[in-house]
PDB file of N, CA and C in Angstrom:
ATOM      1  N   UNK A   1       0.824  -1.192   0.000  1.00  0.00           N
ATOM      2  CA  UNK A   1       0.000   0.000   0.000  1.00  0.00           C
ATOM      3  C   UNK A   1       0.873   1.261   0.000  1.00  0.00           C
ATOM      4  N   UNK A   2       1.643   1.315   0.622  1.00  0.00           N
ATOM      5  CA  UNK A   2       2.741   2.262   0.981  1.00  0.00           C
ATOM      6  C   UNK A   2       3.582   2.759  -0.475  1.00  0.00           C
ATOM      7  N   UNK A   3       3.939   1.698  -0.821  1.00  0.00           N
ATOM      8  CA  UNK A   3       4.712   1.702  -2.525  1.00  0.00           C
ATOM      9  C   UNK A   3       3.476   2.130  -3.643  1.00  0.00           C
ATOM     10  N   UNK A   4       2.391   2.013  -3.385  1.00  0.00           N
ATOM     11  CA  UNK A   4       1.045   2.541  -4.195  1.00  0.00           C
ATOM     12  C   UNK A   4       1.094   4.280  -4.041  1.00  0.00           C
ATOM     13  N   UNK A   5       0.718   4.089  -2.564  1.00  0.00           N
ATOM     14  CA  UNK A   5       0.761   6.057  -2.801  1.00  0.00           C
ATOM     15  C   UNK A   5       2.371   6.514  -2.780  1.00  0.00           C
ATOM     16  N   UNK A   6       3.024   6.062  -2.613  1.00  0.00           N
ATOM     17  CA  UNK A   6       4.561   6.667  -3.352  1.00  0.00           C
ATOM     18  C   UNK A   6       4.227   7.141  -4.693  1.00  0.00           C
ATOM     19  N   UNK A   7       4.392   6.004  -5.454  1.00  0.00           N
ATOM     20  CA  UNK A   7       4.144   5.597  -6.811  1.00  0.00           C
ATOM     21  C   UNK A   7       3.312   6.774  -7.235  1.00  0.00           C
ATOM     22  N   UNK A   8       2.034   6.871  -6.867  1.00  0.00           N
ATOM     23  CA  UNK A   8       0.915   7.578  -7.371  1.00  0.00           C
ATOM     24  C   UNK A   8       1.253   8.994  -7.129  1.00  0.00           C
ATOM     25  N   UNK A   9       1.802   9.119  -6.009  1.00  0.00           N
ATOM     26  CA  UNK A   9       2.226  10.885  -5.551  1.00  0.00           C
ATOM     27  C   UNK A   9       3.529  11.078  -6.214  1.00  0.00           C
ATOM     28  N   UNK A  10       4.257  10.476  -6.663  1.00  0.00           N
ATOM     29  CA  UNK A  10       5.523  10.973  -6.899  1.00  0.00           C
ATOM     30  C   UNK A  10       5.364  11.314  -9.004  1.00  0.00           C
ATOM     31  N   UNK A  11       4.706  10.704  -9.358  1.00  0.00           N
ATOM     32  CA  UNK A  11       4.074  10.919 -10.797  1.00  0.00           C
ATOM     33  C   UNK A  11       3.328  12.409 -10.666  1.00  0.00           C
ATOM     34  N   UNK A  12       2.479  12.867  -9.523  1.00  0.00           N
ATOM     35  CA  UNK A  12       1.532  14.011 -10.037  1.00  0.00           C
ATOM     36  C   UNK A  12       2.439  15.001  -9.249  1.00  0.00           C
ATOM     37  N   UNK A  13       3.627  15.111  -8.553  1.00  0.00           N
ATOM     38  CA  UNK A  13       4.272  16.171  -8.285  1.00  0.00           C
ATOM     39  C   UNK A  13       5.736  17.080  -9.045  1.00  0.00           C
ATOM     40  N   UNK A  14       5.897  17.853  -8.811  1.00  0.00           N
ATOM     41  CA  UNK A  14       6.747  18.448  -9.622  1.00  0.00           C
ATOM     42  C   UNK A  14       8.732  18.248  -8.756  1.00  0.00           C
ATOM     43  N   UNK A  15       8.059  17.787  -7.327  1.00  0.00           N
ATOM     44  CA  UNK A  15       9.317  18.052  -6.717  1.00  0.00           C
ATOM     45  C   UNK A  15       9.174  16.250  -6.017  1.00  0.00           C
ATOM     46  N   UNK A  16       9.298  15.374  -6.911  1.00  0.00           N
ATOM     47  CA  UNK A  16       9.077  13.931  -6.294  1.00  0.00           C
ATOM     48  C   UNK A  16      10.058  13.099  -4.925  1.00  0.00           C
ATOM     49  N   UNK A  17      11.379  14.368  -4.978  1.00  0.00           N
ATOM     50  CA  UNK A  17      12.426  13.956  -3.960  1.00  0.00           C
ATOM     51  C   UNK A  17      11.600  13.710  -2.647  1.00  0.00           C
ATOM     52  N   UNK A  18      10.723  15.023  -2.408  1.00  0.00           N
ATOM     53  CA  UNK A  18      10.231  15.489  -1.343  1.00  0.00           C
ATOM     54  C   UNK A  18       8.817  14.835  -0.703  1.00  0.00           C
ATOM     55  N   UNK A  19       8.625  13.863  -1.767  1.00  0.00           N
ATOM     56  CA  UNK A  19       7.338  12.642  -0.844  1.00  0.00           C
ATOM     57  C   UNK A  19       7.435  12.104  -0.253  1.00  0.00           C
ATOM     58  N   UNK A  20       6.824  11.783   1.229  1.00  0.00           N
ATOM     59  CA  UNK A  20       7.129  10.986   2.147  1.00  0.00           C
ATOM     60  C   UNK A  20       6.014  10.345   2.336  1.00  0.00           C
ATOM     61  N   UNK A  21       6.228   8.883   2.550  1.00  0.00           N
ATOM     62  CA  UNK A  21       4.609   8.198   3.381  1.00  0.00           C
ATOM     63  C   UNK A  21       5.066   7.253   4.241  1.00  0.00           C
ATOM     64  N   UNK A  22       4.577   7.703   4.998  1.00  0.00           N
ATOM     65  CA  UNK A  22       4.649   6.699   6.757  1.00  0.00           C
ATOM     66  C   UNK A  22       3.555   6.127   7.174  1.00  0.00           C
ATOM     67  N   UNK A  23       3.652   4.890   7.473  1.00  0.00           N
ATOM     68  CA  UNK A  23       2.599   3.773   7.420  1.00  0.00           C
ATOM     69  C   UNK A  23       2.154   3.803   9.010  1.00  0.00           C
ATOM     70  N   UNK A  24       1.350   3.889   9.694  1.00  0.00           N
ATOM     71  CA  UNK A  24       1.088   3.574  11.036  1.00  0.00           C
ATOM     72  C   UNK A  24       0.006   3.053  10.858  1.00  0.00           C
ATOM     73  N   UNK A  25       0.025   2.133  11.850  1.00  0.00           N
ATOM     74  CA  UNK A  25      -0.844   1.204  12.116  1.00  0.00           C
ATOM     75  C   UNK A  25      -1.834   1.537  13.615  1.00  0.00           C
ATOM     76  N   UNK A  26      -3.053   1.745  13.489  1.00  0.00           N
ATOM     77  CA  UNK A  26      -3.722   1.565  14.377  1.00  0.00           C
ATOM     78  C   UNK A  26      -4.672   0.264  14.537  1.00  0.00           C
ATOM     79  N   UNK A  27      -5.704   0.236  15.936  1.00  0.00           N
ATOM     80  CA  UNK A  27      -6.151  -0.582  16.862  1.00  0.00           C
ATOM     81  C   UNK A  27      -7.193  -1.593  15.373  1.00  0.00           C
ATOM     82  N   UNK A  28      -7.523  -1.327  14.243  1.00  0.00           N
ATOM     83  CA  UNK A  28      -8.468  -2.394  13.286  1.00  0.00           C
ATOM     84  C   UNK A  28      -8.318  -1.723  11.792  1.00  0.00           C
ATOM     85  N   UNK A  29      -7.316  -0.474  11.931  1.00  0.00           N
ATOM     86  CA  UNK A  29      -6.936   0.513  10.474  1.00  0.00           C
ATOM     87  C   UNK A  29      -5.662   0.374  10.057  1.00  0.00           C
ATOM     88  N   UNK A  30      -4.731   1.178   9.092  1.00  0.00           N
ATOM     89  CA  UNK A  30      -3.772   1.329   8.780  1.00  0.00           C
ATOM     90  C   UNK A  30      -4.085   2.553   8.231  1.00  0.00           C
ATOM     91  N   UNK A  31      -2.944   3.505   8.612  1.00  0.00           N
ATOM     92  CA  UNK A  31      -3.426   5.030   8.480  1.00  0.00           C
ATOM     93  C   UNK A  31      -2.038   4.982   7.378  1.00  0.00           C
ATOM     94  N   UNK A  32      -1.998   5.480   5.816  1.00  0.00           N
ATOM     95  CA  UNK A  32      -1.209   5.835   5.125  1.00  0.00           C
ATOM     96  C   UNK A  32      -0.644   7.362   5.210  1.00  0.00           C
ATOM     97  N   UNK A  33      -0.040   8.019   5.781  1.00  0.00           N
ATOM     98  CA  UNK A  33       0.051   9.810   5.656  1.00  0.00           C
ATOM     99  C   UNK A  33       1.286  10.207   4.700  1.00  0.00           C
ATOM    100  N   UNK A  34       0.944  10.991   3.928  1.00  0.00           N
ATOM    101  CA  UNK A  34       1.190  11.583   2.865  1.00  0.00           C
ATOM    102  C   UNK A  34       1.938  12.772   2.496  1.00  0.00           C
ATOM    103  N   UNK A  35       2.960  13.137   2.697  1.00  0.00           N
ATOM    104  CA  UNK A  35       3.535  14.685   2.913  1.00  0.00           C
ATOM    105  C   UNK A  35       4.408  14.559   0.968  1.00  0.00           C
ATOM    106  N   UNK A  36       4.072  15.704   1.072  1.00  0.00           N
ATOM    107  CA  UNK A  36       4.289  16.441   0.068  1.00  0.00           C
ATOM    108  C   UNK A  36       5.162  17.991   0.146  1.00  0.00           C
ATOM    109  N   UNK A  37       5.873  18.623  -1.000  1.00  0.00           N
ATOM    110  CA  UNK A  37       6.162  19.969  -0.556  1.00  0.00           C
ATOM    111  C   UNK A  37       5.012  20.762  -0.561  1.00  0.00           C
ATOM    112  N   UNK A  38       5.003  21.963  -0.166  1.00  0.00           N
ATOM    113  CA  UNK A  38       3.769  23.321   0.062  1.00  0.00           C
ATOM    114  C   UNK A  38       3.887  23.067  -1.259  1.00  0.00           C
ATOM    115  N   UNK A  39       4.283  23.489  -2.324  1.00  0.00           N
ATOM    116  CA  UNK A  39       4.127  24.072  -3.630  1.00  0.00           C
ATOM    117  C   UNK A  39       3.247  23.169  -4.218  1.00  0.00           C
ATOM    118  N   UNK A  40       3.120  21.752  -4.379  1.00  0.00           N
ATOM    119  CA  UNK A  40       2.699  20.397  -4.692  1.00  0.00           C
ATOM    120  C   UNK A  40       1.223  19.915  -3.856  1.00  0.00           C
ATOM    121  N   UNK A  41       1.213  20.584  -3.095  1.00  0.00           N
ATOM    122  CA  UNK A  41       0.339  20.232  -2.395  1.00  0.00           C
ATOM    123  C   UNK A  41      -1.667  20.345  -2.643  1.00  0.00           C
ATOM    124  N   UNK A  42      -1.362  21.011  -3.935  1.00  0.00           N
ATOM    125  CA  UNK A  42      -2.942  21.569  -4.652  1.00  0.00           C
ATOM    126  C   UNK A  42      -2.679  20.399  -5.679  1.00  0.00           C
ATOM    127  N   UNK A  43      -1.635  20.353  -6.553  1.00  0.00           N
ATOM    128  CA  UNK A  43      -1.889  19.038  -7.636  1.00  0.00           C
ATOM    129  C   UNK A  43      -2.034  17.784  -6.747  1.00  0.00           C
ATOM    130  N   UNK A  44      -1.431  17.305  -5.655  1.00  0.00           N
ATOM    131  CA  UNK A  44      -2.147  16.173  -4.755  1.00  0.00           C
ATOM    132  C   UNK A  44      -3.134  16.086  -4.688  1.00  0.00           C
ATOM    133  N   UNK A  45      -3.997  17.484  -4.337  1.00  0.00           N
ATOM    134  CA  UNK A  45      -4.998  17.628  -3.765  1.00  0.00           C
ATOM    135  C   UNK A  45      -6.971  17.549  -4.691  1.00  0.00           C
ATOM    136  N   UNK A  46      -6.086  18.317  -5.648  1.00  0.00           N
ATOM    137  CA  UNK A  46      -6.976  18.930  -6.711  1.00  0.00           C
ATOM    138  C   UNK A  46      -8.118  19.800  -6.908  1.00  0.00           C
ATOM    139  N   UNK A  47      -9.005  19.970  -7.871  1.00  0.00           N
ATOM    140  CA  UNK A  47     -10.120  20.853  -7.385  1.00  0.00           C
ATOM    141  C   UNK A  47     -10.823  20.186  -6.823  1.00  0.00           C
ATOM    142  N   UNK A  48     -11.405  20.805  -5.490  1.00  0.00           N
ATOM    143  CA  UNK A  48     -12.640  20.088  -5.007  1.00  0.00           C
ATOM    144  C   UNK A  48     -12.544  18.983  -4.195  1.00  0.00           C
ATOM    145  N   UNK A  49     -10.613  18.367  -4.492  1.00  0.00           N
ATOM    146  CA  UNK A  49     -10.179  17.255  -3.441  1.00  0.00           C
ATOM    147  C   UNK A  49     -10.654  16.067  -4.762  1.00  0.00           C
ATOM    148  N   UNK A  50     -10.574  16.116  -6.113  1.00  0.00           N
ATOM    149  CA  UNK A  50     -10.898  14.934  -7.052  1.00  0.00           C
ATOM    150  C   UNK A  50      -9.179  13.887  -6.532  1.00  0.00           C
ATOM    151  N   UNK A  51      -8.755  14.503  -6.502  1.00  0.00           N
ATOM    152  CA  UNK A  51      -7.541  13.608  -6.813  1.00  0.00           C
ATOM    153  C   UNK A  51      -7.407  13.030  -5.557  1.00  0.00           C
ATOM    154  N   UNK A  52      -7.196  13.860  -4.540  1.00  0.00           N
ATOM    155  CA  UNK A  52      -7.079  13.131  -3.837  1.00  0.00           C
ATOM    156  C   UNK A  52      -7.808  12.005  -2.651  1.00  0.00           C
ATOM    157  N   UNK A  53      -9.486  12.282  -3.299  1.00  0.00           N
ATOM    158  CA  UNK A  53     -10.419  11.203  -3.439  1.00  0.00           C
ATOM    159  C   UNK A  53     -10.183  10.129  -4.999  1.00  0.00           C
ATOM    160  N   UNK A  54      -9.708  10.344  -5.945  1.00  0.00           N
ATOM    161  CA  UNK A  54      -8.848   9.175  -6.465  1.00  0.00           C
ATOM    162  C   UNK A  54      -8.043   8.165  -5.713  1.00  0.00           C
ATOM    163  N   UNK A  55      -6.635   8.745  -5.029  1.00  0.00           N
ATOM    164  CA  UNK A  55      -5.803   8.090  -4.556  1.00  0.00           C
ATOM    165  C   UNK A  55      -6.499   7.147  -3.608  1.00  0.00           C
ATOM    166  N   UNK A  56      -7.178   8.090  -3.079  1.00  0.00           N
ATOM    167  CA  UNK A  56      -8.330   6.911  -1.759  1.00  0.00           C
ATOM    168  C   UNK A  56      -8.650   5.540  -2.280  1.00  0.00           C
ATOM    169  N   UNK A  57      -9.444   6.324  -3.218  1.00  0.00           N
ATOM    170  CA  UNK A  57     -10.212   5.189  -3.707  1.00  0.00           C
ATOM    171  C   UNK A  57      -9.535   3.755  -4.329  1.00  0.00           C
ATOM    172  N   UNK A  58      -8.498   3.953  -4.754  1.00  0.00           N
ATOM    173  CA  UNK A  58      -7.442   3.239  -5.613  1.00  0.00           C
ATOM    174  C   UNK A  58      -6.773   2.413  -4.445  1.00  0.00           C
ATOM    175  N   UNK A  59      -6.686   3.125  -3.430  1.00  0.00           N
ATOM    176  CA  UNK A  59      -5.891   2.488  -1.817  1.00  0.00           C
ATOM    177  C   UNK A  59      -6.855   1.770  -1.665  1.00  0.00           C
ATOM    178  N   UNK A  60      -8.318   2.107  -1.298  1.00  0.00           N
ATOM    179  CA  UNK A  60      -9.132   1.517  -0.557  1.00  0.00           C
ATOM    180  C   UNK A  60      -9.722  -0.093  -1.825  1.00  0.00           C
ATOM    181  N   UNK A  61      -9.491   0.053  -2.812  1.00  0.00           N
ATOM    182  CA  UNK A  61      -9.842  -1.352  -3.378  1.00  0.00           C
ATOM    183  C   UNK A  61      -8.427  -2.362  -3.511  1.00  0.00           C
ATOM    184  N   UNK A  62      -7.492  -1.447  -3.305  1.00  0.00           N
ATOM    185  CA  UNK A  62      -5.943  -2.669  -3.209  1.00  0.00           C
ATOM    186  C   UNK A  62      -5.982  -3.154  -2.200  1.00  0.00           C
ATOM    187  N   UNK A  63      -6.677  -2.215  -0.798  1.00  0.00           N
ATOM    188  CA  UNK A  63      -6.824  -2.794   0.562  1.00  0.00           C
ATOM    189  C   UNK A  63      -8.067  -4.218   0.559  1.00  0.00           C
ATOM    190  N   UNK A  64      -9.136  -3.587  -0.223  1.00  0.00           N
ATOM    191  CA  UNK A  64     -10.310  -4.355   0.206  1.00  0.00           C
ATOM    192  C   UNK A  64      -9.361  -6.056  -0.370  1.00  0.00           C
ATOM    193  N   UNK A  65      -8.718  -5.883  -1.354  1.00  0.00           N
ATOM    194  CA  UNK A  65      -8.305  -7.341  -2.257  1.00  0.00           C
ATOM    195  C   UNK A  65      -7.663  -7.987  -0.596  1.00  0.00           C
ATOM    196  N   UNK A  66      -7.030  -7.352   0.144  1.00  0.00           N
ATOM    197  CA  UNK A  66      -6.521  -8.048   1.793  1.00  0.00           C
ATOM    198  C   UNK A  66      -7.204  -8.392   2.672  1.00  0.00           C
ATOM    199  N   UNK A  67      -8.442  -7.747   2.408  1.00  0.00           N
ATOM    200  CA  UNK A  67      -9.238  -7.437   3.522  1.00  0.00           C
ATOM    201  C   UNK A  67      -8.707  -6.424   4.605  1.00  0.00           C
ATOM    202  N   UNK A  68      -8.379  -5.353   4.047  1.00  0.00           N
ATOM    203  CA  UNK A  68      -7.640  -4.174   5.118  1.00  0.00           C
ATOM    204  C   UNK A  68      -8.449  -2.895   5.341  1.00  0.00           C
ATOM    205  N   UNK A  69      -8.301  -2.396   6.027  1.00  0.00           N
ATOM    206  CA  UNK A  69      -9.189  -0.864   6.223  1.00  0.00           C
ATOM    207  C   UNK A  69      -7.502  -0.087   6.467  1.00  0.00           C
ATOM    208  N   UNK A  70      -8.244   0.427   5.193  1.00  0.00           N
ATOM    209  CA  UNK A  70      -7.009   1.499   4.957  1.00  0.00           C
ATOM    210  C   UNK A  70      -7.761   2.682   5.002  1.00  0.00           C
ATOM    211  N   UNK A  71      -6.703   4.104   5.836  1.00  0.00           N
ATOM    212  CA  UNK A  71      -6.908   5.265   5.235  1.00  0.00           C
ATOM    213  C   UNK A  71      -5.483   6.159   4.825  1.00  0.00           C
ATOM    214  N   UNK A  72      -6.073   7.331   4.000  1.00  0.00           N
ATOM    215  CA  UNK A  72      -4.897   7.893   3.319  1.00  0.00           C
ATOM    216  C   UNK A  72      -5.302   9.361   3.508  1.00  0.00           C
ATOM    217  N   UNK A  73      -4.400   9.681   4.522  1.00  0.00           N
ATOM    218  CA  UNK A  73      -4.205  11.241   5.051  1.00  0.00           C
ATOM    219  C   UNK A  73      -3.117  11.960   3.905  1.00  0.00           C
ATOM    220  N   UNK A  74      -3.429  13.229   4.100  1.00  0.00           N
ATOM    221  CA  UNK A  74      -2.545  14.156   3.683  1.00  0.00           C
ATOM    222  C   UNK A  74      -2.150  15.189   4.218  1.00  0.00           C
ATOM    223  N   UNK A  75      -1.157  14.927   4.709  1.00  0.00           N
ATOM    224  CA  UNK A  75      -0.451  16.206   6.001  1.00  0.00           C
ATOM    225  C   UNK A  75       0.209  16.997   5.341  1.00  0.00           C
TER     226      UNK A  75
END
């Protein structure tokens, strides 16, 4: 999951050095968080949050194939 939103964030940014995702695990979830630079942080995001209700969505059916409850923050 982790190598998914890499993958996916490091394609729609302009400064790809600067992506980070740290996996924590909570009590029945797995929380994916997402950092990006300031500048990058609207093409992550998109209008209206499309994109980055994409990435969700794309996490959340690679998860469902595990049976995982994934979420994907963006800090």
């Amino acid at each position: 999951m982790k190598e998914l939103v890499e993958i996916l964030a490091k394609a729609l940014v302009d400064q790809p050095d600067k992506v980070v995702v740290d996996l924590v695990e909570k009590d029945k979830s797995i929380v994916i968080e997402l950092r990006v630079a300031q500048e990058d942080m609207g093409k992550v995001i998109g209008k209206q949050g499309r994109i980055a209700k994409a990435i969700r969505m794309v996490v959340k059916a690679a998860a469902a194939r595990q049976n995982k409850k994934v979420i994907v923050e963006i800090v």
